[in-house]
PDB file of N, CA and C in Angstrom:
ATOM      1  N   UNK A   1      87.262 104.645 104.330  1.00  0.00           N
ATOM      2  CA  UNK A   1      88.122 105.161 105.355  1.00  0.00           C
ATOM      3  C   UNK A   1      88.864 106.380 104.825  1.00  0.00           C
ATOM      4  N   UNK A   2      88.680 107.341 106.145  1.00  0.00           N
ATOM      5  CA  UNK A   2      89.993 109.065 105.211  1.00  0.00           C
ATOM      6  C   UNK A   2      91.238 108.820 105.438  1.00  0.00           C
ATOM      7  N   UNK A   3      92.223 108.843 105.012  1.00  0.00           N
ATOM      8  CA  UNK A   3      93.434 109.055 105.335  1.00  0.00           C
ATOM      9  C   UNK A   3      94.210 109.836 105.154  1.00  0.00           C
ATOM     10  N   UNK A   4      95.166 110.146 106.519  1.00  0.00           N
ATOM     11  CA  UNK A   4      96.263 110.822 105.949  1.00  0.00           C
ATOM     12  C   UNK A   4      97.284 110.749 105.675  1.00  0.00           C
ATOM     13  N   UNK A   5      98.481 111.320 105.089  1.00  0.00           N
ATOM     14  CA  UNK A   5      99.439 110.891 105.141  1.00  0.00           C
ATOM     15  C   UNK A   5     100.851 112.246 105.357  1.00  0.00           C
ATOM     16  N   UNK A   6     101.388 112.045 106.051  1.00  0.00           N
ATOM     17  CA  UNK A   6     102.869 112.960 106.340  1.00  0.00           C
ATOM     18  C   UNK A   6     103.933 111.595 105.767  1.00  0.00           C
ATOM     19  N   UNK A   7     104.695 112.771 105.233  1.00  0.00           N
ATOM     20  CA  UNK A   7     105.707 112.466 104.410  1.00  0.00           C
ATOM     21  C   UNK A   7     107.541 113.455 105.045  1.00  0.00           C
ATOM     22  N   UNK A   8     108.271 112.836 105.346  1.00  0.00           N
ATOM     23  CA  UNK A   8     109.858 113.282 105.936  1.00  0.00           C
ATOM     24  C   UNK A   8     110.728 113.217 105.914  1.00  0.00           C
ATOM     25  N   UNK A   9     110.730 112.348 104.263  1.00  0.00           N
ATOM     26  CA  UNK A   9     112.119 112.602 103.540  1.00  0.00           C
ATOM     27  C   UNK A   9     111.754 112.776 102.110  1.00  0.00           C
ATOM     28  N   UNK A  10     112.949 113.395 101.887  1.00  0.00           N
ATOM     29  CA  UNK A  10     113.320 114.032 100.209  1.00  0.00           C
ATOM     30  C   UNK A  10     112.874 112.734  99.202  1.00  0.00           C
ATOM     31  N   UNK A  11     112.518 113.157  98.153  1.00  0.00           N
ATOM     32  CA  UNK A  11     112.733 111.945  96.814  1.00  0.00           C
ATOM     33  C   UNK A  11     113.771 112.088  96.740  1.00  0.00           C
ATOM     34  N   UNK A  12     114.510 110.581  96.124  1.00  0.00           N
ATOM     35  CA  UNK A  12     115.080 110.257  95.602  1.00  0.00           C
ATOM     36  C   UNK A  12     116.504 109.845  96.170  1.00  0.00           C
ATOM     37  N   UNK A  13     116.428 110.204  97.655  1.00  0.00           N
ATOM     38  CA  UNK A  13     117.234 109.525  99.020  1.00  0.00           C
ATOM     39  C   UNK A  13     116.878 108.852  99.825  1.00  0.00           C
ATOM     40  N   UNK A  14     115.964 108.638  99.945  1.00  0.00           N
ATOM     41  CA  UNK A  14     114.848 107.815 100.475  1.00  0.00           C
ATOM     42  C   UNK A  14     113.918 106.782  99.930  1.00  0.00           C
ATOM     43  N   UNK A  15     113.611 105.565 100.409  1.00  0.00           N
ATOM     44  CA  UNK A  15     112.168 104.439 100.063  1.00  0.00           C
ATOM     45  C   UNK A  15     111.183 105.323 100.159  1.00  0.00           C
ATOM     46  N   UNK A  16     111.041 106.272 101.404  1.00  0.00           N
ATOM     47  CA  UNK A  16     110.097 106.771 101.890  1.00  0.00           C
ATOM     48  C   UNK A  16     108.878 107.084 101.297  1.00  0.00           C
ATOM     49  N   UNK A  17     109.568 108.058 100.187  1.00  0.00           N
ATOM     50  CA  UNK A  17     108.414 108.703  99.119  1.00  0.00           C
ATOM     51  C   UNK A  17     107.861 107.788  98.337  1.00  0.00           C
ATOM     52  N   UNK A  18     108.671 107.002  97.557  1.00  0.00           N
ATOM     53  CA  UNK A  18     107.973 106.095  96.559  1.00  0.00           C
ATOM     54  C   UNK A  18     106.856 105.287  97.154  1.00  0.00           C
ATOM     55  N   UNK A  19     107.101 104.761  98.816  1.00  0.00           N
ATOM     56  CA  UNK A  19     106.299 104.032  99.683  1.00  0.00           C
ATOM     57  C   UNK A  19     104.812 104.398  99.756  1.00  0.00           C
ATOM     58  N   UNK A  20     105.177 105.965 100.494  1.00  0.00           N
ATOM     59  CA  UNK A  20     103.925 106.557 100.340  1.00  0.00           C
ATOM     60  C   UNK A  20     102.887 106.845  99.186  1.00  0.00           C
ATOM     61  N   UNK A  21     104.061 107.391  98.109  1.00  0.00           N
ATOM     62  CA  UNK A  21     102.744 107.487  96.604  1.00  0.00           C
ATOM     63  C   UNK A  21     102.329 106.050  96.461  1.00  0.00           C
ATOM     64  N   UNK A  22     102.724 104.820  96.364  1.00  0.00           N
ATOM     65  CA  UNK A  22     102.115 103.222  96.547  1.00  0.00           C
ATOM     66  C   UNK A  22     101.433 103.493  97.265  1.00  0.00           C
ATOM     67  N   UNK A  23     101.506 103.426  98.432  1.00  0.00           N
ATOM     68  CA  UNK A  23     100.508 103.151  99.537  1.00  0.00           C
ATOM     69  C   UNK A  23      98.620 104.068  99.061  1.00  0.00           C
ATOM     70  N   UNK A  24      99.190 105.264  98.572  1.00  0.00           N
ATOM     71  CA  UNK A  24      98.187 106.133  98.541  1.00  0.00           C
ATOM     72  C   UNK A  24      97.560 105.814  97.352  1.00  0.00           C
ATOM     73  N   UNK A  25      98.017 105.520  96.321  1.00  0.00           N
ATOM     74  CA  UNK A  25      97.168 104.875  94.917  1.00  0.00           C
ATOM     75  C   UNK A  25      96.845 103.614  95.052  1.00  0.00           C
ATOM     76  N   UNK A  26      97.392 102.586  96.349  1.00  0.00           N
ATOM     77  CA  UNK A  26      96.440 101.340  96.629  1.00  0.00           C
ATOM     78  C   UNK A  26      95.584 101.291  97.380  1.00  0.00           C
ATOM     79  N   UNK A  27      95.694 102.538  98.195  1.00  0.00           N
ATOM     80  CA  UNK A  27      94.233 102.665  99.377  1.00  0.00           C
ATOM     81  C   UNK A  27      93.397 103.249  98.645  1.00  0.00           C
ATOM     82  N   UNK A  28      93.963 104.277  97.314  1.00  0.00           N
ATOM     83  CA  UNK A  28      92.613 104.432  96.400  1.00  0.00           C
ATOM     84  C   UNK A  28      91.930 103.839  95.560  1.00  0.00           C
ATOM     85  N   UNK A  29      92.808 103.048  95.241  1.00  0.00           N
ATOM     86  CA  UNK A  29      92.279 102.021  94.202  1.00  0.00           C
ATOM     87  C   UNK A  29      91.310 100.406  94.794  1.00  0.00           C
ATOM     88  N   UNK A  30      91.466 100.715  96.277  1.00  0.00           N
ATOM     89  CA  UNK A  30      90.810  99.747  97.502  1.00  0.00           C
ATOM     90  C   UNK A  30      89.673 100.649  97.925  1.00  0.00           C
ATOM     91  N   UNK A  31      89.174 101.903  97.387  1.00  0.00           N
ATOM     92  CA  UNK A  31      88.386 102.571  97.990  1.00  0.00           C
ATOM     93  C   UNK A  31      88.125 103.883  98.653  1.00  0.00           C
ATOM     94  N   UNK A  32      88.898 103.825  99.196  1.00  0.00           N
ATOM     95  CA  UNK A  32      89.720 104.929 100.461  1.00  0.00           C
ATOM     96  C   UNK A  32      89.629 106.144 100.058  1.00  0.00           C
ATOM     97  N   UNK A  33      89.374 107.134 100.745  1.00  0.00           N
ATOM     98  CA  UNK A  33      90.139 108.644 100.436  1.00  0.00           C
ATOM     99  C   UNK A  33      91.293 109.073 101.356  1.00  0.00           C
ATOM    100  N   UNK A  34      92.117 109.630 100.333  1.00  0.00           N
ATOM    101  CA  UNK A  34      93.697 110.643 100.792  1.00  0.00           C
ATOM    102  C   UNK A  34      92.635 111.155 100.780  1.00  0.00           C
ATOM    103  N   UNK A  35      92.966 112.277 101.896  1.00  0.00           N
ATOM    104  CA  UNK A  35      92.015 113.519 101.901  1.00  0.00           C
ATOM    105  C   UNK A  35      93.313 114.571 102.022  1.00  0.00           C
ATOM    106  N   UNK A  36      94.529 114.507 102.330  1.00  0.00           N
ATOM    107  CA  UNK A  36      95.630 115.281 102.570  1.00  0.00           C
ATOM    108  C   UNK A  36      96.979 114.304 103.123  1.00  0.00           C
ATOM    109  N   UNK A  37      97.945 114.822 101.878  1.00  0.00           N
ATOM    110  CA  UNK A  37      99.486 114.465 102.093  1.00  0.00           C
ATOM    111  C   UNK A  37      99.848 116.075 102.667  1.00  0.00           C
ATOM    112  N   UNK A  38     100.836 115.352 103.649  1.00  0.00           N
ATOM    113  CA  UNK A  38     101.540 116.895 104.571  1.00  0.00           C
ATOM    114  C   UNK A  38     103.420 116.339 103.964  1.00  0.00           C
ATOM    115  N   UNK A  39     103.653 117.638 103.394  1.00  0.00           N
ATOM    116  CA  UNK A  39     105.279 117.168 103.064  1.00  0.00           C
ATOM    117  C   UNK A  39     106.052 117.905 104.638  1.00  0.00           C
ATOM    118  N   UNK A  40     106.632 117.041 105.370  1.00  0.00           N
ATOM    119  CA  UNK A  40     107.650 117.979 106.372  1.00  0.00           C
ATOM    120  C   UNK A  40     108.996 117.692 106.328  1.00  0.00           C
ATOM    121  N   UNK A  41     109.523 118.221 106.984  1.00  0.00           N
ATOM    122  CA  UNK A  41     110.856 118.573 107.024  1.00  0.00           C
ATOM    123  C   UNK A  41     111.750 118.285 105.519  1.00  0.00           C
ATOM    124  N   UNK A  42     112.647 117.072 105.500  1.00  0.00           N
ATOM    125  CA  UNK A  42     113.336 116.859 104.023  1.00  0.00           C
ATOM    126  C   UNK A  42     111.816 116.687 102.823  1.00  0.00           C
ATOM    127  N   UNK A  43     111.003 116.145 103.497  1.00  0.00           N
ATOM    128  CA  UNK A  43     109.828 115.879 102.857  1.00  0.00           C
ATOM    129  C   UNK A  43     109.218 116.986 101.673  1.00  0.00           C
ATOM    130  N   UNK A  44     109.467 118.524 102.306  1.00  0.00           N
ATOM    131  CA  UNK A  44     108.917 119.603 101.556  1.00  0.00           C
ATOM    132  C   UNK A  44     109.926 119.618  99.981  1.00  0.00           C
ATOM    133  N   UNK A  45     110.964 118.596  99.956  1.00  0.00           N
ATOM    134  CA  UNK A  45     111.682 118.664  98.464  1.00  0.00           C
ATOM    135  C   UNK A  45     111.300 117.757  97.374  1.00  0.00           C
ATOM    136  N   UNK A  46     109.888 117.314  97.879  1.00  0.00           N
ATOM    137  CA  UNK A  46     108.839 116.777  96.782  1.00  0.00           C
ATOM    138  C   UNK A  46     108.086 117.230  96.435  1.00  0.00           C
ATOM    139  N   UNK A  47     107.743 118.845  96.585  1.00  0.00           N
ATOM    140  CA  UNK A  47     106.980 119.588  96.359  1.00  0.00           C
ATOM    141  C   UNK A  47     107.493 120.625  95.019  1.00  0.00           C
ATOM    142  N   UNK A  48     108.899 120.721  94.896  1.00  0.00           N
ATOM    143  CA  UNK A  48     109.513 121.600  93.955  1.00  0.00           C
ATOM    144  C   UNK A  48     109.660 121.504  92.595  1.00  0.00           C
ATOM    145  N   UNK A  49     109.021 122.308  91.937  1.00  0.00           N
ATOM    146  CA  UNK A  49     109.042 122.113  90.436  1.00  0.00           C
ATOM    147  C   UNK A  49     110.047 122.457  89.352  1.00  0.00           C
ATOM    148  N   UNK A  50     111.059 122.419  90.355  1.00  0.00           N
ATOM    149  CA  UNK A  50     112.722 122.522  90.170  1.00  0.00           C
ATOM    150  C   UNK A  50     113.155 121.181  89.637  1.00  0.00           C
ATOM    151  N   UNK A  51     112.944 119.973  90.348  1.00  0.00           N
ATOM    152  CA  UNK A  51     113.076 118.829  90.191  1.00  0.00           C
ATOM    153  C   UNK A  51     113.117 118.144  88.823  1.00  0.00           C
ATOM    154  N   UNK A  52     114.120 117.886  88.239  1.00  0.00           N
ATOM    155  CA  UNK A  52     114.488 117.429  86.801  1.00  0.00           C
ATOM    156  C   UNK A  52     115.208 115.627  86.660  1.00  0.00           C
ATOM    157  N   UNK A  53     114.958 115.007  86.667  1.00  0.00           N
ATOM    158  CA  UNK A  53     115.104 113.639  86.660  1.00  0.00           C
ATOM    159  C   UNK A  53     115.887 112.961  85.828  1.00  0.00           C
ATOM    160  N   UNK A  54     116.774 112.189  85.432  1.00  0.00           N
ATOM    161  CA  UNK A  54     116.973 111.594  84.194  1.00  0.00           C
ATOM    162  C   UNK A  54     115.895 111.210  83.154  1.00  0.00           C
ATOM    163  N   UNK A  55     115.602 111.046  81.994  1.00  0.00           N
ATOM    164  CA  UNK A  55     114.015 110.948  81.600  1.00  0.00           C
ATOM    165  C   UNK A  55     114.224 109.254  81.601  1.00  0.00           C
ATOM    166  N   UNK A  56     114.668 108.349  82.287  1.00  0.00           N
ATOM    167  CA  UNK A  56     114.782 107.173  82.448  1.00  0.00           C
ATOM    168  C   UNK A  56     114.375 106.805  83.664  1.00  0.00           C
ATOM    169  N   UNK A  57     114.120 107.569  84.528  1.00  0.00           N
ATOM    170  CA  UNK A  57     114.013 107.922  86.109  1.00  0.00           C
ATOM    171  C   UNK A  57     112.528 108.419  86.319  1.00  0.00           C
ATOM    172  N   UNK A  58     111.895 107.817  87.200  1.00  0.00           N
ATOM    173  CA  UNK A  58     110.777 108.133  87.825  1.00  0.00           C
ATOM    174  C   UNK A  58     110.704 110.020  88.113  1.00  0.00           C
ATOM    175  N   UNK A  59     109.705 110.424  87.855  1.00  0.00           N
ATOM    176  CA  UNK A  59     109.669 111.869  88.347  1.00  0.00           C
ATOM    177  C   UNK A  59     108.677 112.272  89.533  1.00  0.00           C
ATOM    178  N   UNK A  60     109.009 111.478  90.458  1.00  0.00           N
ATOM    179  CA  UNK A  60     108.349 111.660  91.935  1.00  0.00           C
ATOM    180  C   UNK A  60     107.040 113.344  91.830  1.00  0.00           C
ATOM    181  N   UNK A  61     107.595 113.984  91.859  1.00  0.00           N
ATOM    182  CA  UNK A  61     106.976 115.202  91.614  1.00  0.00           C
ATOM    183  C   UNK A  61     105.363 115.250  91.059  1.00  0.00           C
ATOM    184  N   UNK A  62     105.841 114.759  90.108  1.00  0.00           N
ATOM    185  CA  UNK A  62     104.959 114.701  88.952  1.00  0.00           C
ATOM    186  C   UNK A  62     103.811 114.096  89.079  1.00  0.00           C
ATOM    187  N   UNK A  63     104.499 112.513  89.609  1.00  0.00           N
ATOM    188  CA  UNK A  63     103.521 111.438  90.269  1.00  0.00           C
ATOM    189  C   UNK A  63     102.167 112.155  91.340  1.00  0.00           C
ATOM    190  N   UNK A  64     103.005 112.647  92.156  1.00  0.00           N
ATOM    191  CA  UNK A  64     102.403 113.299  93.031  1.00  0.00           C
ATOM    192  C   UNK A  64     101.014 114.372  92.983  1.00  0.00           C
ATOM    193  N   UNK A  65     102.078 115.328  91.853  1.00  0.00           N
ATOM    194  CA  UNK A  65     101.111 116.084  91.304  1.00  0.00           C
ATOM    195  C   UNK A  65      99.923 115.578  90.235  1.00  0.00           C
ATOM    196  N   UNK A  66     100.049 114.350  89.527  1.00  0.00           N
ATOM    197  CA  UNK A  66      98.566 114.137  89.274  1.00  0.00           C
ATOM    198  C   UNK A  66      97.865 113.256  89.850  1.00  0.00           C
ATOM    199  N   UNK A  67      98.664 112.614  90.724  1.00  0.00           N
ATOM    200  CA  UNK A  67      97.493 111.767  91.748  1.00  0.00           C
ATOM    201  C   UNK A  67      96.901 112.660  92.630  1.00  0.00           C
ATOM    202  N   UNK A  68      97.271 113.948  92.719  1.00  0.00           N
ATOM    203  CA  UNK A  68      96.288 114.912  93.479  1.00  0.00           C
ATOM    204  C   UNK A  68      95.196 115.007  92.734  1.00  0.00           C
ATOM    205  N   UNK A  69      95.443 115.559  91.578  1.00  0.00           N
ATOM    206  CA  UNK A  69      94.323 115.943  90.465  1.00  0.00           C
ATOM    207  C   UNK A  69      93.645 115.268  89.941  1.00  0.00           C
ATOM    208  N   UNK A  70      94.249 113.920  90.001  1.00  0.00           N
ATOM    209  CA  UNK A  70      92.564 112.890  89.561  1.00  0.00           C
ATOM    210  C   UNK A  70      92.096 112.180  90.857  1.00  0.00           C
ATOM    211  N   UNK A  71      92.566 112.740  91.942  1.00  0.00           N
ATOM    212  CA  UNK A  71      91.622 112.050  93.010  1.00  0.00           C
ATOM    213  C   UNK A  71      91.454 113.195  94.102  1.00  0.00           C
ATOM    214  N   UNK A  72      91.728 114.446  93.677  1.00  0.00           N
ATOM    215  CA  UNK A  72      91.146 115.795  94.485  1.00  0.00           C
ATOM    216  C   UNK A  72      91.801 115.617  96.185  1.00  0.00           C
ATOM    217  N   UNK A  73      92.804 115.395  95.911  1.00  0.00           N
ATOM    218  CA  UNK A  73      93.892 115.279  97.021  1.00  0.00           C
ATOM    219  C   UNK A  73      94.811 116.795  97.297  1.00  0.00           C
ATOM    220  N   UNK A  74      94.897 116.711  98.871  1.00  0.00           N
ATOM    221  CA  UNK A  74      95.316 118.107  99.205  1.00  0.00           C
ATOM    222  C   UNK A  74      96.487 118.448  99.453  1.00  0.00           C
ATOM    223  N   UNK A  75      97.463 118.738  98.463  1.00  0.00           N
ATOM    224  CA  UNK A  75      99.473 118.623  98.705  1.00  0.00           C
ATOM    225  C   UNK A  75      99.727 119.625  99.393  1.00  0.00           C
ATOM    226  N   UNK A  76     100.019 119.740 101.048  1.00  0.00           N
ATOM    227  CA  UNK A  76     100.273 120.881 102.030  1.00  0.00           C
ATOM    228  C   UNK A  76     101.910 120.500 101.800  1.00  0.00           C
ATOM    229  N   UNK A  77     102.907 121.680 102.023  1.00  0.00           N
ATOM    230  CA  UNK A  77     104.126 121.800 102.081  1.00  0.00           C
ATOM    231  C   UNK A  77     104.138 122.646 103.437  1.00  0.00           C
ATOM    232  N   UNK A  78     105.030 121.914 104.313  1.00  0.00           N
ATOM    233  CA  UNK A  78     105.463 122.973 105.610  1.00  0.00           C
ATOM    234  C   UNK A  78     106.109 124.481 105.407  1.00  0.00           C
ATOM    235  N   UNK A  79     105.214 125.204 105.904  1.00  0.00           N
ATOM    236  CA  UNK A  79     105.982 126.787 105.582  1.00  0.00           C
ATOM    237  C   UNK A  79     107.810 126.738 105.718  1.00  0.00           C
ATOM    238  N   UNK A  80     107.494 126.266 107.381  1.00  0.00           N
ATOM    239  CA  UNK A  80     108.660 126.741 107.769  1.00  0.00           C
ATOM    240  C   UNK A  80     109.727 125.981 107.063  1.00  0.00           C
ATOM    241  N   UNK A  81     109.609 124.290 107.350  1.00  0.00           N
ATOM    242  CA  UNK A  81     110.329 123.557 106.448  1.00  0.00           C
ATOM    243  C   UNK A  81     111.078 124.012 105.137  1.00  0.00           C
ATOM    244  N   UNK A  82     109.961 124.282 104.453  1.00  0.00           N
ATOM    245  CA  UNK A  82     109.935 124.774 103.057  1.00  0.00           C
ATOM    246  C   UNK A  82     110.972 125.730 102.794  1.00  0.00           C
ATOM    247  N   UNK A  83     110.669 127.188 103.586  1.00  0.00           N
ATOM    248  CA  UNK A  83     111.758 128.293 104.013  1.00  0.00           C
ATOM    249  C   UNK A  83     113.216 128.004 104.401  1.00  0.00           C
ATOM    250  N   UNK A  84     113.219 127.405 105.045  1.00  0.00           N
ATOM    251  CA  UNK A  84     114.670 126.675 105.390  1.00  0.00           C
ATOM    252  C   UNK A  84     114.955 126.246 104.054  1.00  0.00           C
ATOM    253  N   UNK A  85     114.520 125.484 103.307  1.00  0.00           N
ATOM    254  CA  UNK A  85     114.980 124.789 102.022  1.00  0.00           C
ATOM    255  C   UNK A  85     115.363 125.375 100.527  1.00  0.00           C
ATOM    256  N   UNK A  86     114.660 126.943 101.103  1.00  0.00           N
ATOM    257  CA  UNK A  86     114.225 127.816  99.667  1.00  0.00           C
ATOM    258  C   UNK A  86     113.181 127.700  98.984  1.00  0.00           C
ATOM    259  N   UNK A  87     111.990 126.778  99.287  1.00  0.00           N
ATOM    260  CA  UNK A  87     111.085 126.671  98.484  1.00  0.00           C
ATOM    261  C   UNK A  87     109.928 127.395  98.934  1.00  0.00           C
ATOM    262  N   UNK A  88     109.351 128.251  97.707  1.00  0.00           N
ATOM    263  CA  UNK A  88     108.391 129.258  97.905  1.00  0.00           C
ATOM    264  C   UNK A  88     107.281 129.081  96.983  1.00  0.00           C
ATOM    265  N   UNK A  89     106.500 129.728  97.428  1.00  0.00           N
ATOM    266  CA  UNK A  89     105.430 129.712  96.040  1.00  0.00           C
ATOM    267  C   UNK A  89     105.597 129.494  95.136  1.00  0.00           C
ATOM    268  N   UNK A  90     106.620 130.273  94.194  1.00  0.00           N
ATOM    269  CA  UNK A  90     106.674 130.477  92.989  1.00  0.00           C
ATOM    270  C   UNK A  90     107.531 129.519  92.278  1.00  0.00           C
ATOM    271  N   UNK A  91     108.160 128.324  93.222  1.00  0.00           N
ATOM    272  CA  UNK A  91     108.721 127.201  93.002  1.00  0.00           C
ATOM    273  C   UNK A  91     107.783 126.274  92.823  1.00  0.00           C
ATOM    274  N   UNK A  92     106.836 125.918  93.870  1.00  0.00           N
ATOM    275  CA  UNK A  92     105.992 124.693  93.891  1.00  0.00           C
ATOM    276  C   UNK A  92     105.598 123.970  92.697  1.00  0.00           C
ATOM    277  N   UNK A  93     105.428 122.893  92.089  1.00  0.00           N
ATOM    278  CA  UNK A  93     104.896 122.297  90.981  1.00  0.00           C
ATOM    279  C   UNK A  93     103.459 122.656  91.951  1.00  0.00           C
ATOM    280  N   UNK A  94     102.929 122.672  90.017  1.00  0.00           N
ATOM    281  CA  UNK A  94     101.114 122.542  90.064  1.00  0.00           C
ATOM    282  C   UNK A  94     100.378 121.010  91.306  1.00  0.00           C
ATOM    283  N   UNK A  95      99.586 121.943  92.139  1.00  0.00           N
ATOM    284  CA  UNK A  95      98.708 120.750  93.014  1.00  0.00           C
ATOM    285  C   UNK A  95      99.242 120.967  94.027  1.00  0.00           C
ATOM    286  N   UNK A  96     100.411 121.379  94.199  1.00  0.00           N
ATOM    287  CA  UNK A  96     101.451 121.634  95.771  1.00  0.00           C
ATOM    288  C   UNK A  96     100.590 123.304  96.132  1.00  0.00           C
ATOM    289  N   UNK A  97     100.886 123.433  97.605  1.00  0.00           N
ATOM    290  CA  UNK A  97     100.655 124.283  98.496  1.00  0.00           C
ATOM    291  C   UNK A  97     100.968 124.275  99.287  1.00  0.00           C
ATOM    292  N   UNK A  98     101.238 125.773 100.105  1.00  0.00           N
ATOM    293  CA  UNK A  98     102.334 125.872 101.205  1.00  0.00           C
ATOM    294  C   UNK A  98     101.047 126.299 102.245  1.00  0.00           C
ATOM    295  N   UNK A  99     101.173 125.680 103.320  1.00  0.00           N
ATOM    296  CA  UNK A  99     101.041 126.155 104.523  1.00  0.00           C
ATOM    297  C   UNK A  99     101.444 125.996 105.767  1.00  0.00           C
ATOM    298  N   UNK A 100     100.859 125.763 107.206  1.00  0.00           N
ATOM    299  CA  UNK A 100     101.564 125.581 108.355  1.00  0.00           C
ATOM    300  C   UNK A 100     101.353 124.380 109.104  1.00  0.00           C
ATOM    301  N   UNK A 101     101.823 124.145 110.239  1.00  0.00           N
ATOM    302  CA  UNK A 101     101.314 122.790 111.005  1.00  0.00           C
ATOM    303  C   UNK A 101      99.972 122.892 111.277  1.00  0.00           C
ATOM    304  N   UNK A 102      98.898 123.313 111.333  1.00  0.00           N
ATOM    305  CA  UNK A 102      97.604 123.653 111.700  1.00  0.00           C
ATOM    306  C   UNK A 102      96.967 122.571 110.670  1.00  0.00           C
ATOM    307  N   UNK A 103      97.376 122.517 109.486  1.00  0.00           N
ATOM    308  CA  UNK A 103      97.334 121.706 108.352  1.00  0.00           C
ATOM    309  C   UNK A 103      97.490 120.507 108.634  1.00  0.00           C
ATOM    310  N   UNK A 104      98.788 120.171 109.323  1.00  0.00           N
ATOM    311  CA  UNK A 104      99.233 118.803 110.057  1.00  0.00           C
ATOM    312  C   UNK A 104      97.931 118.393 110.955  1.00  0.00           C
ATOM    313  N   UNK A 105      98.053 119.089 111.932  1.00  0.00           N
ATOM    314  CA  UNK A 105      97.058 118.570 112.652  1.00  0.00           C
ATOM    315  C   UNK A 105      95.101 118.582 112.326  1.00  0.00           C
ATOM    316  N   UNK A 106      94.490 119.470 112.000  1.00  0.00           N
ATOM    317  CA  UNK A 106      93.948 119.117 111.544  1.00  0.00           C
ATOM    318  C   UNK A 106      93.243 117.511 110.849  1.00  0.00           C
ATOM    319  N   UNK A 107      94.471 117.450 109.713  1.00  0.00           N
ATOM    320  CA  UNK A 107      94.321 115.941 109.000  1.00  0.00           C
ATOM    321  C   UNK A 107      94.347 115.239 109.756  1.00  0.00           C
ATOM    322  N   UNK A 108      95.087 115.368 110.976  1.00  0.00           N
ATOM    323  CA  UNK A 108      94.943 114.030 111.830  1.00  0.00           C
ATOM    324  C   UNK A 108      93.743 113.866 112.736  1.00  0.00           C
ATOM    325  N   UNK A 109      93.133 115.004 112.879  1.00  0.00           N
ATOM    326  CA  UNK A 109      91.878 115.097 113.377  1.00  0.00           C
ATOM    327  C   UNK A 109      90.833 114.770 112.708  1.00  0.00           C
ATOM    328  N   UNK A 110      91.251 114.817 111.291  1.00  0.00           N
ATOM    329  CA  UNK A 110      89.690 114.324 110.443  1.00  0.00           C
ATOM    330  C   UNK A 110      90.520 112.953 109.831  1.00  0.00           C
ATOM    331  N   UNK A 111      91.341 112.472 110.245  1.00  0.00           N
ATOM    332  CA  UNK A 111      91.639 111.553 109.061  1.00  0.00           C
ATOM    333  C   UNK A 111      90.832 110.062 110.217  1.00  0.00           C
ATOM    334  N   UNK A 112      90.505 109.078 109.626  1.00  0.00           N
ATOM    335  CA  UNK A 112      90.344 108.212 110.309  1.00  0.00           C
ATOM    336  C   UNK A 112      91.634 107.144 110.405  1.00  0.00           C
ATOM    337  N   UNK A 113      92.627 107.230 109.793  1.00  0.00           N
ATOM    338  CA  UNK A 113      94.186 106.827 109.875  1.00  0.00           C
ATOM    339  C   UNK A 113      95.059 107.931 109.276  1.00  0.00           C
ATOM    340  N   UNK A 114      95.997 108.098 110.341  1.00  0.00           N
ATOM    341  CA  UNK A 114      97.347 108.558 109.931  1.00  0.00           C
ATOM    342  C   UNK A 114      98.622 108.101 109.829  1.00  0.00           C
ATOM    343  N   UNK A 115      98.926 108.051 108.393  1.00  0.00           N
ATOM    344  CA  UNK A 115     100.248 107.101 108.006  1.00  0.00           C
ATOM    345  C   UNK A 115     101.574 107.900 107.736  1.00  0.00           C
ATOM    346  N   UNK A 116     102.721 107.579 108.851  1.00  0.00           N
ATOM    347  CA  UNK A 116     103.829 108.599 108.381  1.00  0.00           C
ATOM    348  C   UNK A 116     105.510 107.754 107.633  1.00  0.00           C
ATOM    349  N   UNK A 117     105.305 108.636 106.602  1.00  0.00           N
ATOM    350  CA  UNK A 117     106.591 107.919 106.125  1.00  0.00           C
ATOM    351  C   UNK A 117     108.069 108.840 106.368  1.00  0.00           C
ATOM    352  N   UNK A 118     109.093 107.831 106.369  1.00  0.00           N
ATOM    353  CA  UNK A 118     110.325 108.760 106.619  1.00  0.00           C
ATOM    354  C   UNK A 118     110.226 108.933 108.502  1.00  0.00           C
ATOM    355  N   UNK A 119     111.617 109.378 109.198  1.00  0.00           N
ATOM    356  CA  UNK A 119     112.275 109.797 109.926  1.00  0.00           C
ATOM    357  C   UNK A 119     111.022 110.955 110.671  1.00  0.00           C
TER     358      UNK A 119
END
């Protein structure tokens, strides 16, 4: 089965995020392909490679960014979102990418489930 997943709140104020990276390393580890996480609205502040953690503390980010890379997963960040927030290219951690809702939809057009976490 493909899945997708949108994501709409920040790490580390939210269940939301941690929910989703679970969810997405047990539907892979059950088989499944993420074929694309969409970060929106508070969501696009899991994309920033700004993000510094206690080193006792989970680094959401990070997580993110190599469960893309060992399972060829596609990290879209909302332009506009993003802009509002300050986050630009040259912020993004490695595996993140910015683009638009076209991205959103899309995935939901090829995904055979779409799972949204957060607000």
């Amino acid at each position: 089965m493909k899945i997708g997943i949108l994501i709409n709140e920040g790490p580390y104020t939210h269940q939301a995020t941690d929910s989703a990276y679970l969810f997405a390393r047990a539907a892979i580890e059950k088989g499944h392909e993420v074929s694309r996480v969409f970060f929106y609205h508070d969501g696009v502040n899991n994309s920033t490679r700004l993000t510094e953690p206690p080193q006792d503390d989970r680094h959401i980010v990070n997580r993110w960014a190599k469960l893309a890379q060992d399972h060829n997963i596609d990290l879209v960040v909302c332009v506009a979102a993003a802009l509002r927030r300050g986050i630009k290219d040259e912020n993004l951690a490695p595996g993140f990418r910015i683009s638009g809702l076209g991205q959103l939809i899309e995935s939901g057009i090829q995904s055979d489930r779409y799972v949204t976490f957060g607000d």
